[in-house]
PDB file of N, CA and C in Angstrom:
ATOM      1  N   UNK A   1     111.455 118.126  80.279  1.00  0.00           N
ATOM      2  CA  UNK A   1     110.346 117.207  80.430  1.00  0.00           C
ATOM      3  C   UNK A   1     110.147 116.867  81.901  1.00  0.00           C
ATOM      4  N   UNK A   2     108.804 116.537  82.182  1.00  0.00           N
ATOM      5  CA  UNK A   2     108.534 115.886  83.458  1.00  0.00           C
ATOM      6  C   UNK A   2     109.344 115.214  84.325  1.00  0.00           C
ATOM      7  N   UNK A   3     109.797 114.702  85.559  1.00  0.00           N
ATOM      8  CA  UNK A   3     110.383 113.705  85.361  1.00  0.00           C
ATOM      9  C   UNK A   3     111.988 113.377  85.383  1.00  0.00           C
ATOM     10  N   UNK A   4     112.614 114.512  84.526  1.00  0.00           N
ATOM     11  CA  UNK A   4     113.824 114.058  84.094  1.00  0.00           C
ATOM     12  C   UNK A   4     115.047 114.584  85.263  1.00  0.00           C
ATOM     13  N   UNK A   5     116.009 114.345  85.582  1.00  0.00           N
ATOM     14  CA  UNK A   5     116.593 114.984  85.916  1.00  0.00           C
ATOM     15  C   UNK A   5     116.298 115.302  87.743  1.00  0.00           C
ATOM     16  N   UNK A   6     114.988 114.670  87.962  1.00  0.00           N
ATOM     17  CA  UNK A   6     114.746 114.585  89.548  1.00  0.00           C
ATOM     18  C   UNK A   6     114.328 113.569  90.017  1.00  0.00           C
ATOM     19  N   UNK A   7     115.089 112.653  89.614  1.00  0.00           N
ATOM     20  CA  UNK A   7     115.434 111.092  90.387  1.00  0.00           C
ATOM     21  C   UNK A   7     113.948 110.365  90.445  1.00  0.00           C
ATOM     22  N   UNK A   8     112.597 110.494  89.071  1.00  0.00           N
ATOM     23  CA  UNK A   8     111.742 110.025  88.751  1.00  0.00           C
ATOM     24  C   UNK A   8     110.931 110.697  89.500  1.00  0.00           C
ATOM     25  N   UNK A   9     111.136 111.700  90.117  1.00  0.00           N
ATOM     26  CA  UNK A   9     110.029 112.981  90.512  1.00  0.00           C
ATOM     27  C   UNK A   9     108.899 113.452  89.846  1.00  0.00           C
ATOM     28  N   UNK A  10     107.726 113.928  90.448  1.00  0.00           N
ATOM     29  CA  UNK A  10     106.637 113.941  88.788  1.00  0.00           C
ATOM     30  C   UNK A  10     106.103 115.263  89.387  1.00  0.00           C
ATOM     31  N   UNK A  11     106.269 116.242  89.133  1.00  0.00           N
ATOM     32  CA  UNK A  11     106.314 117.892  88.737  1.00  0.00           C
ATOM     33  C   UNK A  11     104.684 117.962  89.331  1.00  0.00           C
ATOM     34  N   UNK A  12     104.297 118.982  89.843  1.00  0.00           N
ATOM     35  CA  UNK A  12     102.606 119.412  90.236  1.00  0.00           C
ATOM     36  C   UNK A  12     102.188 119.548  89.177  1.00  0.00           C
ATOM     37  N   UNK A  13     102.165 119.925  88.041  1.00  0.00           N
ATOM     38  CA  UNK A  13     101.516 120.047  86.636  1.00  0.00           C
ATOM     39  C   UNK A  13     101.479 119.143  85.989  1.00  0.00           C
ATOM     40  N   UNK A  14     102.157 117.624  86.711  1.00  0.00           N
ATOM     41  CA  UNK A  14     101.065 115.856  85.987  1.00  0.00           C
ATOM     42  C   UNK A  14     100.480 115.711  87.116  1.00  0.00           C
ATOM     43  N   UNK A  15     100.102 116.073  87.944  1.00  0.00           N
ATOM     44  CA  UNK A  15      98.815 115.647  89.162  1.00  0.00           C
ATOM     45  C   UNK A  15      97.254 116.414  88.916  1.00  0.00           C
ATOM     46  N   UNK A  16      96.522 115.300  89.031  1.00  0.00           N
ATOM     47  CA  UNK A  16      95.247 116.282  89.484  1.00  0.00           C
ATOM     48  C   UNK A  16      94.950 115.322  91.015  1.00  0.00           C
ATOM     49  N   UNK A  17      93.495 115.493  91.244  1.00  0.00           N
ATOM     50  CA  UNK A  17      93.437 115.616  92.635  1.00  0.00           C
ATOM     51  C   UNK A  17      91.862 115.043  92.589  1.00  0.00           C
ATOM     52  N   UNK A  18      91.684 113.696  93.403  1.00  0.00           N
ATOM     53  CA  UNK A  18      90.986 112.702  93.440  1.00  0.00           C
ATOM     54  C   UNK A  18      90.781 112.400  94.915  1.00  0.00           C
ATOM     55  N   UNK A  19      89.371 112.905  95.196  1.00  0.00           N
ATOM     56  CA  UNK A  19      89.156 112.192  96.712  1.00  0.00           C
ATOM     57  C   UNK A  19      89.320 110.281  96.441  1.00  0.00           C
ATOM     58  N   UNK A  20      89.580 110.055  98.236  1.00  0.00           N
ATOM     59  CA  UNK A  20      89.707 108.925  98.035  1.00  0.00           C
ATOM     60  C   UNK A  20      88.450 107.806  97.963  1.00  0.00           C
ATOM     61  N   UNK A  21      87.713 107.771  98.132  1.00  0.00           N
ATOM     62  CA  UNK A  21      86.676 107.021  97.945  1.00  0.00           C
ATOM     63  C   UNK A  21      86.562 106.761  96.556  1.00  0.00           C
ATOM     64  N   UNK A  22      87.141 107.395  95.544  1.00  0.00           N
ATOM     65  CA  UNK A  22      87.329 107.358  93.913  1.00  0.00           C
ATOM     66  C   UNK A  22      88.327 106.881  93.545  1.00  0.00           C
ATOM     67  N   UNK A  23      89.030 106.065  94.114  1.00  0.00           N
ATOM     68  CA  UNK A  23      90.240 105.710  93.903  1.00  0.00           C
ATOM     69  C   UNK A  23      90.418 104.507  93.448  1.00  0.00           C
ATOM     70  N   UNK A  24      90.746 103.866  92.119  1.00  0.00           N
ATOM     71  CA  UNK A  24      90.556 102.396  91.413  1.00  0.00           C
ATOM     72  C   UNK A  24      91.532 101.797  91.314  1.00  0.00           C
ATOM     73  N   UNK A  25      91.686 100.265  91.331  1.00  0.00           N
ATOM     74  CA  UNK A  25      92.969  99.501  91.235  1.00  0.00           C
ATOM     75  C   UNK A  25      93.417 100.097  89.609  1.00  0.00           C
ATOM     76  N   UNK A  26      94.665 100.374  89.661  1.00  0.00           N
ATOM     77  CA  UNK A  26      94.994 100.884  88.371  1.00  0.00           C
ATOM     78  C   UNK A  26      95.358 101.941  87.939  1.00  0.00           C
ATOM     79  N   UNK A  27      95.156 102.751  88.923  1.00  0.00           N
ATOM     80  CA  UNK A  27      95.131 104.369  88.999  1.00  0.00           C
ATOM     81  C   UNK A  27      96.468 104.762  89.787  1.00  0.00           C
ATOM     82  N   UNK A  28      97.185 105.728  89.305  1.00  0.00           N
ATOM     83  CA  UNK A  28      98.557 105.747  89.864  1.00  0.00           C
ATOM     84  C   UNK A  28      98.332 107.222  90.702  1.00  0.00           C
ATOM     85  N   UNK A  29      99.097 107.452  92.088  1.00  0.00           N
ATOM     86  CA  UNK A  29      99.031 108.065  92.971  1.00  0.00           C
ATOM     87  C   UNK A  29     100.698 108.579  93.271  1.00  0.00           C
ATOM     88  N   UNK A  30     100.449 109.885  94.079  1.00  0.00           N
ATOM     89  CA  UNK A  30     101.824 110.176  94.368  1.00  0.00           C
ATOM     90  C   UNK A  30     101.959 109.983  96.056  1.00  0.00           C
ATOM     91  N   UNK A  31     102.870 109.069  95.885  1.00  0.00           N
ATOM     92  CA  UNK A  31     103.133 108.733  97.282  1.00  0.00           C
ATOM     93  C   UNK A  31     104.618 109.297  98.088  1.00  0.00           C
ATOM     94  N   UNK A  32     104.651 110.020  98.816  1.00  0.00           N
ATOM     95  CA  UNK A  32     106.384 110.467  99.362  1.00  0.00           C
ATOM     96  C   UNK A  32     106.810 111.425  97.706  1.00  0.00           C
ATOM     97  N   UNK A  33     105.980 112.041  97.173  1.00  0.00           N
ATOM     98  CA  UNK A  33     106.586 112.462  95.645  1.00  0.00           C
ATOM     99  C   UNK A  33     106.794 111.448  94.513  1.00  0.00           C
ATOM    100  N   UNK A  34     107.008 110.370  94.569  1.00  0.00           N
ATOM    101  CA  UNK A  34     107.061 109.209  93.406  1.00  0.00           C
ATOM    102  C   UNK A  34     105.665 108.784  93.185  1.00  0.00           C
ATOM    103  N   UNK A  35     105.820 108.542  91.976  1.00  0.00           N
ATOM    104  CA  UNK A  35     104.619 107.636  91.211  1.00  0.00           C
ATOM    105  C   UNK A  35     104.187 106.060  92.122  1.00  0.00           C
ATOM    106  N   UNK A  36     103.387 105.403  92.385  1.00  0.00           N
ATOM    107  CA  UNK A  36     102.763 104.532  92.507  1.00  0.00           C
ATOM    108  C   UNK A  36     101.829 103.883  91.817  1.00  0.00           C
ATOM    109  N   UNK A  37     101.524 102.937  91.838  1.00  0.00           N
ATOM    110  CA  UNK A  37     100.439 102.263  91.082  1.00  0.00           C
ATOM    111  C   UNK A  37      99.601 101.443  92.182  1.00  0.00           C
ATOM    112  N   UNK A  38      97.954 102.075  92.205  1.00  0.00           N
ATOM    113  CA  UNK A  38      96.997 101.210  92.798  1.00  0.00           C
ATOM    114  C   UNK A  38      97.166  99.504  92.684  1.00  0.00           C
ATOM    115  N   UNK A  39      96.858  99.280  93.629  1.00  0.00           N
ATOM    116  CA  UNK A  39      96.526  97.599  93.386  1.00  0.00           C
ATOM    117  C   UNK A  39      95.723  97.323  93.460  1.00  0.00           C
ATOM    118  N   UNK A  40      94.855  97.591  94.558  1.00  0.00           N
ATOM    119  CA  UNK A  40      93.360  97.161  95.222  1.00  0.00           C
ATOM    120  C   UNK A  40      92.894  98.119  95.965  1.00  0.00           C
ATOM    121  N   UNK A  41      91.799  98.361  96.251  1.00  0.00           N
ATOM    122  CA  UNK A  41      90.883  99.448  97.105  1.00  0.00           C
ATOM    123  C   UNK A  41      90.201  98.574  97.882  1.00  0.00           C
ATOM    124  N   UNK A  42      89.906  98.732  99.092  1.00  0.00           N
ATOM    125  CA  UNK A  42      88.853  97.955 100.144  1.00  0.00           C
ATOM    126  C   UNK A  42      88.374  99.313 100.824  1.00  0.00           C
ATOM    127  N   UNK A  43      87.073 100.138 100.677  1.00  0.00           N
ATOM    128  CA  UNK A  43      85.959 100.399 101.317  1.00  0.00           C
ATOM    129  C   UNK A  43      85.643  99.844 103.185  1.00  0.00           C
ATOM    130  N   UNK A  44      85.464 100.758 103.945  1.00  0.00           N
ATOM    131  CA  UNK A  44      85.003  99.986 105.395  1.00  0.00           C
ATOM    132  C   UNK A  44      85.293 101.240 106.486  1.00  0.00           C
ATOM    133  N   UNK A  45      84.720 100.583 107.425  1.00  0.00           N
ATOM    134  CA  UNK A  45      85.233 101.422 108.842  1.00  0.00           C
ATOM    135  C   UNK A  45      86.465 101.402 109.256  1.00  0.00           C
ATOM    136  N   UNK A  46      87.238 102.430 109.513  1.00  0.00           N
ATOM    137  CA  UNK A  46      88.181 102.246 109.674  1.00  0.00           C
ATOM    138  C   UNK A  46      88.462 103.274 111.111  1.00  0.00           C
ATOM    139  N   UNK A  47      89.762 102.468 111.664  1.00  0.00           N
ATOM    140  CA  UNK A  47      90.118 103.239 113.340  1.00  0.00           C
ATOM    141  C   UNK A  47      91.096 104.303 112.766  1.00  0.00           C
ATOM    142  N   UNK A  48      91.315 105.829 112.849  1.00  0.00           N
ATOM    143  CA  UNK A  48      92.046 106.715 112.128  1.00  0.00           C
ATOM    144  C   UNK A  48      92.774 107.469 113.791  1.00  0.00           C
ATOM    145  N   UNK A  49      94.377 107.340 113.400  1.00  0.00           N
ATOM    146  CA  UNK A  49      95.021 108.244 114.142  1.00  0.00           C
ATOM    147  C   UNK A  49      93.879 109.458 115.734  1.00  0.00           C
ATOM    148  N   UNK A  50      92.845 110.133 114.757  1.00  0.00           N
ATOM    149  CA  UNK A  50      92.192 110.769 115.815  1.00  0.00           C
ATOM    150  C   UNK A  50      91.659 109.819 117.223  1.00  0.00           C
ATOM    151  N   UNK A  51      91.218 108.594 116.971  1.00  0.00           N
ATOM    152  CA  UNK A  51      91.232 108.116 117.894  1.00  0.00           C
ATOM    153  C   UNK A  51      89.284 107.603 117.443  1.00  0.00           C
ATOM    154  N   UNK A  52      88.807 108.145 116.035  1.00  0.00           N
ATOM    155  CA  UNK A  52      87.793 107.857 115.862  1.00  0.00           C
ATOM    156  C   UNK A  52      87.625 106.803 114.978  1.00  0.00           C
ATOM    157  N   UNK A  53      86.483 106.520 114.954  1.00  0.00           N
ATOM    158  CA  UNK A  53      85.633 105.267 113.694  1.00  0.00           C
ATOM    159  C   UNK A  53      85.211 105.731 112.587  1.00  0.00           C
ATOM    160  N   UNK A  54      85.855 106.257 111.519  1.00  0.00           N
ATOM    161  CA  UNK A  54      85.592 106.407 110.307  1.00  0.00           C
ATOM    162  C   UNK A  54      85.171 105.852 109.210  1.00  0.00           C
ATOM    163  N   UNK A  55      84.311 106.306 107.954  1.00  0.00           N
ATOM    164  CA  UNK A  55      84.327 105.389 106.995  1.00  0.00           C
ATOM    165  C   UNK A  55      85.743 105.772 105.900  1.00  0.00           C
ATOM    166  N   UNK A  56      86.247 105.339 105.530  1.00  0.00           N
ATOM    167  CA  UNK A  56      87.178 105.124 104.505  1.00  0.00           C
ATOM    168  C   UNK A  56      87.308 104.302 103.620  1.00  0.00           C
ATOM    169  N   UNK A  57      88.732 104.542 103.112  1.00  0.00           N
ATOM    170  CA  UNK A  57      89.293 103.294 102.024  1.00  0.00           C
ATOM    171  C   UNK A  57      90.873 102.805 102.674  1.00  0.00           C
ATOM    172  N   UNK A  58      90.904 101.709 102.145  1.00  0.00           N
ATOM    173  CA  UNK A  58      92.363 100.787 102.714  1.00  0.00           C
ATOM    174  C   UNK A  58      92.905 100.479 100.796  1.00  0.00           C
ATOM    175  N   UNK A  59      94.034 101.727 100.777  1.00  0.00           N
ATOM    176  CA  UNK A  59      94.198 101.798  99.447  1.00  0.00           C
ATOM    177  C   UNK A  59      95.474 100.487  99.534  1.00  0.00           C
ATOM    178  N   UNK A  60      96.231  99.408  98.560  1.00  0.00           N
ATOM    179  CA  UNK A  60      97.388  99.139  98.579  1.00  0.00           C
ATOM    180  C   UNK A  60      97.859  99.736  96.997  1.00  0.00           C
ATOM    181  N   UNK A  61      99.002  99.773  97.105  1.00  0.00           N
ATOM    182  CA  UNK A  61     100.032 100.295  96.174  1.00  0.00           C
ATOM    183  C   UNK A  61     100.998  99.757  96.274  1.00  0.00           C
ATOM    184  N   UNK A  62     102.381  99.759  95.008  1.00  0.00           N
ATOM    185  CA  UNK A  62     103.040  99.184  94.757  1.00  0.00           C
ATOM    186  C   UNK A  62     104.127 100.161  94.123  1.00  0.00           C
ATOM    187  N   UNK A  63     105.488 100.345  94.361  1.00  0.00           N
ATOM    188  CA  UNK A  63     105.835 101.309  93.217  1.00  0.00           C
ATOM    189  C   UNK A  63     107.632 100.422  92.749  1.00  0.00           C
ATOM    190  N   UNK A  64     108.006 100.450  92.348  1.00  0.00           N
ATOM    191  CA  UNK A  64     108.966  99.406  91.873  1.00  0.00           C
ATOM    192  C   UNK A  64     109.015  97.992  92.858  1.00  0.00           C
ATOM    193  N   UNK A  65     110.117  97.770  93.658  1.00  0.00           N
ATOM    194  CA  UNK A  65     109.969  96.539  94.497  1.00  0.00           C
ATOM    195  C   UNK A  65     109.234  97.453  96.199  1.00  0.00           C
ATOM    196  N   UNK A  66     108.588  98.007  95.931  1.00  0.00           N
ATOM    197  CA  UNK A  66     108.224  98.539  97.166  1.00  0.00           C
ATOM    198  C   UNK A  66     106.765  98.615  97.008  1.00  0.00           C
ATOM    199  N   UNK A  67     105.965  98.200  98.788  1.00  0.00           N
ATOM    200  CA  UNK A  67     104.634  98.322  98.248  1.00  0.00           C
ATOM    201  C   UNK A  67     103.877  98.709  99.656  1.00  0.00           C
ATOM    202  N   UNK A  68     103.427  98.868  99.726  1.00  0.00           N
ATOM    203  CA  UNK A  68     102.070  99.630 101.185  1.00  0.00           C
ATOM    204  C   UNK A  68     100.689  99.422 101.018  1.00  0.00           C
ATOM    205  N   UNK A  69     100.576 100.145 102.288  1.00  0.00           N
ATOM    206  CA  UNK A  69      98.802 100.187 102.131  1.00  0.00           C
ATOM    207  C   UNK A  69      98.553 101.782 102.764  1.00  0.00           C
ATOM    208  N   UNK A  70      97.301 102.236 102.208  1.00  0.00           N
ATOM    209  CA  UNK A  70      97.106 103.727 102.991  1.00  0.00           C
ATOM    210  C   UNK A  70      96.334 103.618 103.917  1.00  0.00           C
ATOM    211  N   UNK A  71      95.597 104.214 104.410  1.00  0.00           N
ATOM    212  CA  UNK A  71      93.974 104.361 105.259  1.00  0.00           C
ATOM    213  C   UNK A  71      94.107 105.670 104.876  1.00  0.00           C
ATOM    214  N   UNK A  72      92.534 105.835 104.575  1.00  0.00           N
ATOM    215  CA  UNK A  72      92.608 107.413 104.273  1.00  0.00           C
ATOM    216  C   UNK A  72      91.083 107.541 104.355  1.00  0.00           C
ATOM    217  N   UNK A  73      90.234 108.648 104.999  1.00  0.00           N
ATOM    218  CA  UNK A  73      88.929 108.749 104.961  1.00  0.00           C
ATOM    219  C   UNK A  73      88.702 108.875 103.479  1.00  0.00           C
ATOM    220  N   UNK A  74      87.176 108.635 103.300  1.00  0.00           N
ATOM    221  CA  UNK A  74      86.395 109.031 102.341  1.00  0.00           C
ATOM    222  C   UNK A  74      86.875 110.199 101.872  1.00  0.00           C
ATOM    223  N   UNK A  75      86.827 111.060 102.312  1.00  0.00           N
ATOM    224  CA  UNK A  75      86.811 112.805 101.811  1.00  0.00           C
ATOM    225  C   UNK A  75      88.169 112.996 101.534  1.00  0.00           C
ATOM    226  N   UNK A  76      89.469 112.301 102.195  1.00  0.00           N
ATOM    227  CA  UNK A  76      90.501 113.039 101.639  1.00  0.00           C
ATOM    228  C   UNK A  76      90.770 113.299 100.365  1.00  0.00           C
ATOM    229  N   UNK A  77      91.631 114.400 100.305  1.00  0.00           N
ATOM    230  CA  UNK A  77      91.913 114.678  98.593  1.00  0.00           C
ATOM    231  C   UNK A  77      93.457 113.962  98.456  1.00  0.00           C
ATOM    232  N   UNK A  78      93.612 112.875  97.844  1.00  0.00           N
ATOM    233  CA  UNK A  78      94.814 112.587  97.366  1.00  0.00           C
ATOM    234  C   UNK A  78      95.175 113.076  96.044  1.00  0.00           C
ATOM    235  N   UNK A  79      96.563 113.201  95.746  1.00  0.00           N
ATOM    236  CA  UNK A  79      97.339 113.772  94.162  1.00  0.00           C
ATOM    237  C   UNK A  79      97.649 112.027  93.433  1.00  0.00           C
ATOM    238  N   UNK A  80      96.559 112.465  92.388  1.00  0.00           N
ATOM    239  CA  UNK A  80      96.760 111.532  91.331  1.00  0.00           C
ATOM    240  C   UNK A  80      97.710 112.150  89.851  1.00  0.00           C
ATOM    241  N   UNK A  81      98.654 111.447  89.821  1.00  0.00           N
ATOM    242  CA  UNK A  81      99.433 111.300  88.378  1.00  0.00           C
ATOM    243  C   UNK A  81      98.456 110.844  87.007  1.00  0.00           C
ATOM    244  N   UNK A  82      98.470 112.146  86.521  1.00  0.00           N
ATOM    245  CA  UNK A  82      97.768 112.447  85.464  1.00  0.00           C
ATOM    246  C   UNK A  82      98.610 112.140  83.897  1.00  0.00           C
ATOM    247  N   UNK A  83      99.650 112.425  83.962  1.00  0.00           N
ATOM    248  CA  UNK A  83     100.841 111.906  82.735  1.00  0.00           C
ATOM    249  C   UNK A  83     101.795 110.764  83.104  1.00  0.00           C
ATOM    250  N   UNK A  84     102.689 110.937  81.792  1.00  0.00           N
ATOM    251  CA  UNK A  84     103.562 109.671  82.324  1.00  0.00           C
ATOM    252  C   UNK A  84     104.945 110.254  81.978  1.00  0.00           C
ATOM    253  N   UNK A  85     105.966 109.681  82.989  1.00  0.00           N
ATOM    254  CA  UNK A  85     107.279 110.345  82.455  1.00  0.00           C
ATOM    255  C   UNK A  85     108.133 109.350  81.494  1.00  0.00           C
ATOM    256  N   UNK A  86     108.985 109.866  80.530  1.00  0.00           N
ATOM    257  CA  UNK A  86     109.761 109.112  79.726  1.00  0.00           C
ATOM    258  C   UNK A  86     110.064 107.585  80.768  1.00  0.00           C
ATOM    259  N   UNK A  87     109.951 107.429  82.180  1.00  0.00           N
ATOM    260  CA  UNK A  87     110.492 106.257  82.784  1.00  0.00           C
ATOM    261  C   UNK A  87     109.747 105.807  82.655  1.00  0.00           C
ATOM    262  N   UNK A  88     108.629 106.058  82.716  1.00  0.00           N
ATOM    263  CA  UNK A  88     107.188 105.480  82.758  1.00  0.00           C
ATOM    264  C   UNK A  88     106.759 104.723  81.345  1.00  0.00           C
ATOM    265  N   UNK A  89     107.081 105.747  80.555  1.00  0.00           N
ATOM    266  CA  UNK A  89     106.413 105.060  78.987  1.00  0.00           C
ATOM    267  C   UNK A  89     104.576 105.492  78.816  1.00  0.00           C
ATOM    268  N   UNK A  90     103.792 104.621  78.083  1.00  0.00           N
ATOM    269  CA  UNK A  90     102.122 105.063  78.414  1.00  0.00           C
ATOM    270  C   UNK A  90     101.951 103.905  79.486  1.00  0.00           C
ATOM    271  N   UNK A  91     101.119 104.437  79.970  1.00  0.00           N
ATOM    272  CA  UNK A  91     100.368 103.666  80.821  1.00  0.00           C
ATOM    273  C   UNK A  91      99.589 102.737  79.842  1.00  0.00           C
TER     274      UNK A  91
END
């Protein structure tokens, strides 16, 4: 099974693949290889590494006691977790 046996790892065959501008509080993401769970999405201009003014999203996430925020343009393609592993249970 998914999941098992690789320290809550979630296999390329439960991901599909979601630009970010589509991205909803609620919606779980693979972050560093582990599962995450959206919290909030904020939309806006954002200052990106290149040194330019982009439009994007300011994703936050949460994944056990650990939690972040992304920046990520509009267009990127992030890997969304499509199943759930026995740790997981249903969503």
């Amino acid at each position: 099974m998914s999941g098992e046996g690789t320290g809550g790892r979630i296999s390329p065959e439960d991901t599909g693949q979601v630009p970010a501008w589509r991205v909803q509080a609620g919606d779980r993401l693979l972050i560093g290889g582990l599962p995450a769970e959206v919290t909030d999405v904020r939309a806006g201009f954002w200052w990106f590494p290149s040194g330019h003014r982009d439009y994007g999203v300011a994703i936050g996430w949460k994944a056990g006691s650990s939690s972040g925020l992304l920046f990520r343009k509009a267009g990127d393609i992030l890997p969304r977790v499509t199943t759930t592993t026995p740790e997981e249970g249903t969503p």
